[in-house]
Protein backbone atom coordinates (compact mmCIF):
# COMPACT_ATOMS: atom_id res chain seq x y z
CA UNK A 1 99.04 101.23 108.44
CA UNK A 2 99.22 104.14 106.00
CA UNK A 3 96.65 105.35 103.52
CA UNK A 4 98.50 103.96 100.66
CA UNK A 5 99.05 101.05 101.95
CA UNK A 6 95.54 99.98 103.11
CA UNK A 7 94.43 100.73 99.18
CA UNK A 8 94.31 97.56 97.43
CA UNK A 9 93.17 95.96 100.76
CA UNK A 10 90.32 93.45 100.07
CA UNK A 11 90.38 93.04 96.34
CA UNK A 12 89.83 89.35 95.65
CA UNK A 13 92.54 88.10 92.63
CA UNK A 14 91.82 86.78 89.80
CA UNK A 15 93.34 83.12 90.30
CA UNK A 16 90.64 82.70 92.99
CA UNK A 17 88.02 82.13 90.54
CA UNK A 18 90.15 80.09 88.70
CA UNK A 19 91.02 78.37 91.43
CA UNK A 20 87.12 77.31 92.50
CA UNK A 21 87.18 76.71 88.90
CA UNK A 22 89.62 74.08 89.33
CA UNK A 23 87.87 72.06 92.27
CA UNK A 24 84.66 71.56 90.04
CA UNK A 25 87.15 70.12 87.51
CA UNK A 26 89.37 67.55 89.09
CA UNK A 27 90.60 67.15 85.53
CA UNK A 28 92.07 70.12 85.17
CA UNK A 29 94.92 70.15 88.09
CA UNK A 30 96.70 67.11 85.88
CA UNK A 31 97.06 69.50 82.79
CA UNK A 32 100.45 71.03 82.80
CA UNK A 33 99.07 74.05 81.28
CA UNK A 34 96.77 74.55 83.57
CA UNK A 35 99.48 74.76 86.61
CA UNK A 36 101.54 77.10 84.48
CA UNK A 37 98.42 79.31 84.10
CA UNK A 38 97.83 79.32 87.53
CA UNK A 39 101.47 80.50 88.01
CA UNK A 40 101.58 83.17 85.39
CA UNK A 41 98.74 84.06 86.83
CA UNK A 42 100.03 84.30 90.94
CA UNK A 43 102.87 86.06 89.50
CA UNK A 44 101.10 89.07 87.51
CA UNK A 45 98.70 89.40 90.46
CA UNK A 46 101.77 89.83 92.72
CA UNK A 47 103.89 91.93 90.20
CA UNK A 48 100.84 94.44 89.79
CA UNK A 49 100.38 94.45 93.59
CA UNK A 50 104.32 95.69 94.21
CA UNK A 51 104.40 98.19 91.58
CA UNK A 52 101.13 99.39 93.09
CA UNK A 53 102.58 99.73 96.41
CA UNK A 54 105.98 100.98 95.01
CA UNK A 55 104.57 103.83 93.08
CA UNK A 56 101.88 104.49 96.12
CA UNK A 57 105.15 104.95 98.68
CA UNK A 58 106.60 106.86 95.95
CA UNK A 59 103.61 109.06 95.62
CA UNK A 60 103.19 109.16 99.48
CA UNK A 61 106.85 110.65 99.81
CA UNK A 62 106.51 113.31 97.22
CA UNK A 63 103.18 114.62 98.72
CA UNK A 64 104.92 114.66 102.47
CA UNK A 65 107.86 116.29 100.76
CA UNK A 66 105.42 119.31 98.90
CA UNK A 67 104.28 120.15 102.45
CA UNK A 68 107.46 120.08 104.08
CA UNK A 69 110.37 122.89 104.84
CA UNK A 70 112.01 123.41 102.39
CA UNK A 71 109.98 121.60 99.62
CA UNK A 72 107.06 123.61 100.30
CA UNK A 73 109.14 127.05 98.61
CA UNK A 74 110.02 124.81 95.96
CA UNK A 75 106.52 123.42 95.68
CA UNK A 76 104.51 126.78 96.01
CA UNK A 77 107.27 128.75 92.82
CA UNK A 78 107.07 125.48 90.48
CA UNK A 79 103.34 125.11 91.24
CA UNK A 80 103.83 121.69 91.83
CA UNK A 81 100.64 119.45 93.08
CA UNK A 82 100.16 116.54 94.90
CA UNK A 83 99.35 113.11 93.12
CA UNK A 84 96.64 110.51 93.45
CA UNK A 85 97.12 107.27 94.63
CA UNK A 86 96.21 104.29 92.51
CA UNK A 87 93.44 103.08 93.66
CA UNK A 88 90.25 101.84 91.77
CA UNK A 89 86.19 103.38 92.60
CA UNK A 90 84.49 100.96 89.64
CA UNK A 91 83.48 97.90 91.64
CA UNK A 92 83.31 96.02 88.53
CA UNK A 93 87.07 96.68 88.22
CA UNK A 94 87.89 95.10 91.60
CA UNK A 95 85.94 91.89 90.62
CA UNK A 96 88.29 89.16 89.19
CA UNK A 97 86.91 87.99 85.22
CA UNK A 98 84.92 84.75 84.69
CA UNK A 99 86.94 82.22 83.80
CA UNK A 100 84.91 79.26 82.46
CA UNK A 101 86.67 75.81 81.54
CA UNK A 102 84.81 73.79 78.96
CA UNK A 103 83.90 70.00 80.11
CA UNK A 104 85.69 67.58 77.39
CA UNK A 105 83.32 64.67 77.44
């Protein structure tokens, strides 16, 4: 597995809270909203994740490309540098927000 794609590795999404969530309140899985949530929510967690990788294998071609014949002319005149991959160092950033559903009694 490549560098860029073992980034993102481990990160725990957000519907997983919601999720537990969801088991404490048996309630909740009847509410139609709720299921949509839960789908709008799969489906941003899973949109974010591709362009992540995307742009990662984008980024992972252009820095093979800098240091490669005959790129690496090109590279050196346009002072052209290599980019970061996305990737996240705040582990508060990698934790999925509290989601906390009110009891209706």
């Amino acid at each position: 597995m490549t560098e860029a794609r073992s980034r993102g590795l481990g990160r725990r999404p957000a519907s997983a809270g919601i999720l537990a969530d969801a088991e404490a309140y048996p309630a909740l899985h009847a509410e139609e909203g709720f299921t949509q949530l839960q789908g709008q929510l799969a489906g941003t967690e899973q949109g974010v994740a591709i362009a992540r990788q995307a742009y990662n294998d984008a980024v992972l071609k252009y820095n093979t490309a800098l240091q490669t014949f005959p790129w690496l002319f090109v590279a050196w005149l346009g002072s052209f540098e290599t980019l970061e991959f996305v990737h996240t160092e705040d582990p508060a950033a990698q934790q999925a927000p509290a989601v906390q559903f009110a009891s209706s009694s």
